[in-house]
Protein backbone atom coordinates (compact mmCIF):
# COMPACT_ATOMS: atom_id res chain seq x y z
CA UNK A 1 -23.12 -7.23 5.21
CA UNK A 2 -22.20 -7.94 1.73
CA UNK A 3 -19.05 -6.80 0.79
CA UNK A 4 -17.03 -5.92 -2.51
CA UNK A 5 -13.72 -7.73 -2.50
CA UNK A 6 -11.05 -8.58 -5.05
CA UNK A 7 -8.00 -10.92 -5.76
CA UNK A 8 -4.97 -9.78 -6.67
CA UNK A 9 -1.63 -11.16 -6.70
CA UNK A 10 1.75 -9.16 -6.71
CA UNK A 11 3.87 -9.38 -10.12
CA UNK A 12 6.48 -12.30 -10.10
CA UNK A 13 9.80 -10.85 -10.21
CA UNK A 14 10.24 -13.42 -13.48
CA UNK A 15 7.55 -11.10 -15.16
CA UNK A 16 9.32 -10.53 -18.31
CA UNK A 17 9.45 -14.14 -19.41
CA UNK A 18 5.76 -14.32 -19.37
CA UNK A 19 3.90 -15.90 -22.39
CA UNK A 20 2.77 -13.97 -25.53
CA UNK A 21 1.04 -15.49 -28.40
CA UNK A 22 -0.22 -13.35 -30.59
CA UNK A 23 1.50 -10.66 -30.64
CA UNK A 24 5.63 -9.44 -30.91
CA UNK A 25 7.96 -10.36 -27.43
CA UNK A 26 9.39 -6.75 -26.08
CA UNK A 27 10.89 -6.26 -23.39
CA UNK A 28 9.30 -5.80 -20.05
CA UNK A 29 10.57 -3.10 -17.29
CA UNK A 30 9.59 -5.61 -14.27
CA UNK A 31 10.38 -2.30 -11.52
CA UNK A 32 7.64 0.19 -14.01
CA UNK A 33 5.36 -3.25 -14.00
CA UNK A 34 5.06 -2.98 -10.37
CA UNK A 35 4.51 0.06 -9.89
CA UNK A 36 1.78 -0.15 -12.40
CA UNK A 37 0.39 -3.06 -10.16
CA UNK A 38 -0.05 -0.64 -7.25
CA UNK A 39 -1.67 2.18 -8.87
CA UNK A 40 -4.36 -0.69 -10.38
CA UNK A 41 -4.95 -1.94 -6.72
CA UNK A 42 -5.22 1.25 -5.39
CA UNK A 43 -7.36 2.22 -7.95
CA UNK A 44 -9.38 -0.46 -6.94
CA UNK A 45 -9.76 0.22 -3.18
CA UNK A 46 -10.02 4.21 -3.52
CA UNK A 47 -13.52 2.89 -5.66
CA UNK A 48 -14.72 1.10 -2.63
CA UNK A 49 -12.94 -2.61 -3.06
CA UNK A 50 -11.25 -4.72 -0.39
CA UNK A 51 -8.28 -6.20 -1.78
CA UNK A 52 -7.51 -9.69 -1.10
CA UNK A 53 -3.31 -10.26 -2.21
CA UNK A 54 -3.29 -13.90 -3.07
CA UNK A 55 0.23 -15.65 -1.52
CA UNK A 56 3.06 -14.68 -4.29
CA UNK A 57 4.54 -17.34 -7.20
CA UNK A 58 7.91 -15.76 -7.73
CA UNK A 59 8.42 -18.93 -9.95
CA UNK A 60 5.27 -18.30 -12.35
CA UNK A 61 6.05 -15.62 -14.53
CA UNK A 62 2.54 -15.21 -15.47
CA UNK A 63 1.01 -15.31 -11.96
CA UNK A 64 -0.08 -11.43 -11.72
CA UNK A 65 -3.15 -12.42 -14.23
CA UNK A 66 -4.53 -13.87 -11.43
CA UNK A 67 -8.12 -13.87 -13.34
CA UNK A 68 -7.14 -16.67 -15.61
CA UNK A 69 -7.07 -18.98 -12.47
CA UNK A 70 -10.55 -19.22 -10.74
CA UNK A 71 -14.09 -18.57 -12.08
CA UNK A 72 -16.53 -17.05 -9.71
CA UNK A 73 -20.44 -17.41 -10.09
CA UNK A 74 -22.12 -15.87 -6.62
CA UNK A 75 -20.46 -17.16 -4.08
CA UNK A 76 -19.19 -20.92 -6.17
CA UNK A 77 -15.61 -20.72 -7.46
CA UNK A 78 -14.25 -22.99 -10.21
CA UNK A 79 -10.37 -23.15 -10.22
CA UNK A 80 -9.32 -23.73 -13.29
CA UNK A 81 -7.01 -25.59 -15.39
CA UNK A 82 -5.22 -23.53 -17.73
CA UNK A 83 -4.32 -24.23 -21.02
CA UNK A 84 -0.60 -23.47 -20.80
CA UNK A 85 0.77 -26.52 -18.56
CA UNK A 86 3.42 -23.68 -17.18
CA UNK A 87 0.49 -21.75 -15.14
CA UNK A 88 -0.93 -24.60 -13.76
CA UNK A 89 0.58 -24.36 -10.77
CA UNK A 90 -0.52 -20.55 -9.88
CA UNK A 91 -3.37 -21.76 -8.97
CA UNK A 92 -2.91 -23.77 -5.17
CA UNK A 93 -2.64 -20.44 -4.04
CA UNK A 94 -5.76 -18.96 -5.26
CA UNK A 95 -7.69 -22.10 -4.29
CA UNK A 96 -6.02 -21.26 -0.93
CA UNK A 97 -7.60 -17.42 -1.02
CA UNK A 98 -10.96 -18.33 -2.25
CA UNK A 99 -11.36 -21.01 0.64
CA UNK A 100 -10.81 -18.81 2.92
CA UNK A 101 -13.06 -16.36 1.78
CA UNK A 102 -15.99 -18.92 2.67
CA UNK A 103 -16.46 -19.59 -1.58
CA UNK A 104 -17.41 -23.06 -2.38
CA UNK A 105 -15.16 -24.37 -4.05
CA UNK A 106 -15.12 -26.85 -7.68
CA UNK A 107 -12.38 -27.55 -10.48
CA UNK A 108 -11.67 -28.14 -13.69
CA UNK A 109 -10.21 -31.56 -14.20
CA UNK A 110 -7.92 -33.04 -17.08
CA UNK A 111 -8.32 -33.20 -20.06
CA UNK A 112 -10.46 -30.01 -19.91
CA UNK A 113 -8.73 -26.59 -19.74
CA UNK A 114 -9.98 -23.47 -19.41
CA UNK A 115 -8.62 -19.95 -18.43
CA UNK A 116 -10.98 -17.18 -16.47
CA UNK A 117 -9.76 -14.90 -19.12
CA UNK A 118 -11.87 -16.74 -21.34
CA UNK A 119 -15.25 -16.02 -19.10
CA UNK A 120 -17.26 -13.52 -19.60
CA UNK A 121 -20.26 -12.74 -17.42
CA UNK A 122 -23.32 -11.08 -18.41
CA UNK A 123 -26.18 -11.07 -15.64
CA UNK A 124 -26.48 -14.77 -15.57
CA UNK A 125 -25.26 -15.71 -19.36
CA UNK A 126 -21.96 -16.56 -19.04
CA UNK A 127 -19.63 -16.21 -22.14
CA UNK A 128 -16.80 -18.69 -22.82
CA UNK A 129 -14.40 -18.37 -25.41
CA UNK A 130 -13.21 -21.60 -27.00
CA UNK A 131 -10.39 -20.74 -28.30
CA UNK A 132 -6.20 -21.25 -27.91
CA UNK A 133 -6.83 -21.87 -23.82
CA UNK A 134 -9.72 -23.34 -23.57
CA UNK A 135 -11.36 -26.64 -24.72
CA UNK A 136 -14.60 -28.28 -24.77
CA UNK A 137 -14.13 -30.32 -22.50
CA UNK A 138 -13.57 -27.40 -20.17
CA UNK A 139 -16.70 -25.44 -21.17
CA UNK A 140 -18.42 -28.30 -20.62
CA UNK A 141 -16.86 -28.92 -16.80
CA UNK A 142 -17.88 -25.23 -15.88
CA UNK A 143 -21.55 -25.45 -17.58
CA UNK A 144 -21.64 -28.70 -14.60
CA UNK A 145 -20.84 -26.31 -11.85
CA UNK A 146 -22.42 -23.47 -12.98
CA UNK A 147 -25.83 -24.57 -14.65
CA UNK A 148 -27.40 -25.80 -11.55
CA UNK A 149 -26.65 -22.65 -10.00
CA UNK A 150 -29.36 -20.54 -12.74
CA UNK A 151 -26.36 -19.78 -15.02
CA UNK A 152 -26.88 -19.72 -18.72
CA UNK A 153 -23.30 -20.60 -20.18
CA UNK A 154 -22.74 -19.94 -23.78
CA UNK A 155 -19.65 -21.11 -26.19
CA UNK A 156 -18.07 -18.86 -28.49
CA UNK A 157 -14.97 -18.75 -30.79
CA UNK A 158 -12.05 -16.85 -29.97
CA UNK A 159 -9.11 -17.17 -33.17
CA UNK A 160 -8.08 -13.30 -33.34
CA UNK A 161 -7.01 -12.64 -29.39
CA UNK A 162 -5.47 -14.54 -26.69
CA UNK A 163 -9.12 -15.24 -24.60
CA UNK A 164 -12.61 -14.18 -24.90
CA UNK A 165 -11.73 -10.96 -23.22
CA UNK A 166 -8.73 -9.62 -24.66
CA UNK A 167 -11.27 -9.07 -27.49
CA UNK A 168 -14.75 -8.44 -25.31
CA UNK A 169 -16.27 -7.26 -21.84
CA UNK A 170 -19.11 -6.05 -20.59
CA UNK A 171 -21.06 -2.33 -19.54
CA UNK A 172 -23.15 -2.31 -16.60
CA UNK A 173 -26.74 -2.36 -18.93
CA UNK A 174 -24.99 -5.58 -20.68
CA UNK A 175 -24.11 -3.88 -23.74
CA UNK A 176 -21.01 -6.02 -25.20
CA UNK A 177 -18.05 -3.66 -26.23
CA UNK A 178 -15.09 -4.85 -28.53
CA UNK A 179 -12.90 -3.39 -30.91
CA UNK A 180 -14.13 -4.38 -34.43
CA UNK A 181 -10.96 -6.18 -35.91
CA UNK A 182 -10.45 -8.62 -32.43
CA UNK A 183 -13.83 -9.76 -32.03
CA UNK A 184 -14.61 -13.02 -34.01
CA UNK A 185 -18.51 -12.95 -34.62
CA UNK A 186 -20.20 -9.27 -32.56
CA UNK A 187 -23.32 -10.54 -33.78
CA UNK A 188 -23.44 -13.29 -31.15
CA UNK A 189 -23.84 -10.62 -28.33
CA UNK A 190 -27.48 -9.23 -28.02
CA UNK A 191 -25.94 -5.81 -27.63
CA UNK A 192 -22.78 -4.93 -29.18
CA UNK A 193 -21.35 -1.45 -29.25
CA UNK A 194 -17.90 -1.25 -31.71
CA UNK A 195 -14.50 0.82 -29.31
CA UNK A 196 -12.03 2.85 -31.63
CA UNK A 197 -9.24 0.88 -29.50
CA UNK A 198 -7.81 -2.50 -29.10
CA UNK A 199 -7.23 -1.96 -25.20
CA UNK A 200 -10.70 0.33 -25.14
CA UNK A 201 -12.46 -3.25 -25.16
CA UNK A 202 -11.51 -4.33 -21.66
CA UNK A 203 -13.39 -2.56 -18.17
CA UNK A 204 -13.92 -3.77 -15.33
CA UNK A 205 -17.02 -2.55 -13.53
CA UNK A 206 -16.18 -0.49 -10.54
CA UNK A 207 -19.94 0.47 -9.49
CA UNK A 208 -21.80 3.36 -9.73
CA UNK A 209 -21.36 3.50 -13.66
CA UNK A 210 -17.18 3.81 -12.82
CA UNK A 211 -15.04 2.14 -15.34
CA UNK A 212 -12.01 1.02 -14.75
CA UNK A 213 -10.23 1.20 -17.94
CA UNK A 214 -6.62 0.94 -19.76
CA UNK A 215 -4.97 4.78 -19.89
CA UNK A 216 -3.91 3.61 -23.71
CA UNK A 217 -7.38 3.86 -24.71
CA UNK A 218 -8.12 7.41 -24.51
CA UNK A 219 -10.52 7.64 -27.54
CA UNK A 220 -12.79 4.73 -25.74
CA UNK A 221 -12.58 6.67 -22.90
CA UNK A 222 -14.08 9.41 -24.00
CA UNK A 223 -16.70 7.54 -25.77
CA UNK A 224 -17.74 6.01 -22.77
CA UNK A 225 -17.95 9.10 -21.16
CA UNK A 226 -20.22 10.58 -23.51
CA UNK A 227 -22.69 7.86 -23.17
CA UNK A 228 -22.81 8.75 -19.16
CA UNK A 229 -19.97 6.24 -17.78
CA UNK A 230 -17.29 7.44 -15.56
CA UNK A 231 -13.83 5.49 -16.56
CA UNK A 232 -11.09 5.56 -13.84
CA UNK A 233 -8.02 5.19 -16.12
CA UNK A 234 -4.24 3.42 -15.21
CA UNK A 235 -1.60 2.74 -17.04
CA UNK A 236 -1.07 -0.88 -17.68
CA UNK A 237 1.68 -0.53 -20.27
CA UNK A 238 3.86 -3.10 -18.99
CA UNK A 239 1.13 -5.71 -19.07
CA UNK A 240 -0.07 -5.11 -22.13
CA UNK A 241 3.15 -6.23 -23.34
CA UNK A 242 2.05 -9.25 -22.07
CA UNK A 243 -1.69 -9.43 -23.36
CA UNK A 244 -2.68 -8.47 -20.47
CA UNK A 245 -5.95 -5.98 -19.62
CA UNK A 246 -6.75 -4.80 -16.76
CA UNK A 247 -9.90 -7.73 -16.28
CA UNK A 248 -6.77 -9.78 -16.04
CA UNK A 249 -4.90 -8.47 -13.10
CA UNK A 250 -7.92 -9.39 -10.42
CA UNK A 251 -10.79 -11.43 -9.61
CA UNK A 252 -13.93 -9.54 -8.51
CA UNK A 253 -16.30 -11.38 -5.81
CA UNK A 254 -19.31 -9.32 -5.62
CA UNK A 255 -22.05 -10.07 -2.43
CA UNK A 256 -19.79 -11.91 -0.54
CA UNK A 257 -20.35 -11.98 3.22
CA UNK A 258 -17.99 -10.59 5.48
């Protein structure tokens, strides 16, 4: 039978060192980060998901956005290359997980880069941001693997966010969401619905119209809710810190065979 699962990977007890970009360093409570961690994966498995703890990188501070690190497209994974030389080692482990899992598996090799933060998958159009993490050269690597597969992969600019979805993701009908100020060009999206909230841009599609969403974006929430959704709601605090959503914090693999 097919089966829901998802990666995640337990917070490195360096956490607080983690990158930021483009927004102010503060400081991180590493013991409120984890617990955070275990109310997302929880949240995940009380909706019906099988979670899959990639093996821990106490030395990557960055290592709980375990997203950025592998691309899935059915049951084809792509592990990436990230644009910050200081993550590239998070992914051997993931590579690891995925392979076990049954996924075939590809890569991104130098000079590309890319980071899964920056891929956004809509039915089979696949977003990439080109942006801070992510080159051409990488876009062009994962439209290889991907193409041949009946993928449509599509380039756009990221400049105001960290990666493509720090600014956009995706409702179950497609429509693109995005909070106004973060998103470089809406107009690129077939579909584009404007969120009162920064954080209200980011879900991750539980099933069953469920949301999983960011607690600090109550107004999206709501929003959503109107329109028929259902958002499941954790606080991510500590992460966000960080630039992190809560895409960033797992990899779903959808129709995978037990």
């Amino acid at each position: 039978m097919p089966s829901q699962k998802a990666l995640v990977r337990r917070p490195s007890p360096r956490l607080a060192e983690g990158l930021v970009t483009h927004i102010e360093r503060e400081q991180v409570d590493v013991e409120l980060a984890l617990r955070q961690w275990e109310e997302y994966v929880e949240a995940l498995r009380t909706h019906g998901w099988e979670t899959v703890e990639v093996e821990e990188a106490d030395d990557c501070p960055d290592s709980v956005f375990v997203e950025d690190t592998v691309v899935m497209f059915r049951n084809v994974a792509v592990i990436t290359r990230p644009g910050a030389e200081s993550r590239r080692a998070e992914t051997a482990g993931v590579e690891e997980a995925v392979a076990r899992l049954g996924c075939s598996v590809n890569w991104v090799w130098e000079p590309g880069t890319l980071d899964g933060g920056d891929v956004l998958k809509v039915g089979d159009t696949i977003y990439v941001g080109r942006g801070g993490r992510t080159n051409a050269a990488g876009v062009q690597q994962l439209r290889a693997a991907f193409e041949p597969l009946g993928a449509r992969v599509v380039a756009v600019p990221v400049s105001k966010v960290l990666h493509l979805k720090s600014a956009v993701t995706a409702l179950p009908d497609g429509t693109v969401i995005g909070h106004i100020p973060k998103v470089d060009t809406p107009s690129l999206y077939p579909r584009f619905l404007p969120v009162p909230e920064e954080s209200g841009g980011h879900v991750v599609l539980l099933g069953g119209g469920k949301l999983l969403m960011a607690a600090s974006a109550p107004k999206t929430a709501e929003l959503l809710g109107d329109l028929g959704f259902e958002p499941v709601l954790v606080d991510i605090g500590e992460f966000e810190k960080l630039e992190g959503c809560v895409t960033c914090l797992s990899v779903r693999l959808r129709g995978l065979y037990a």
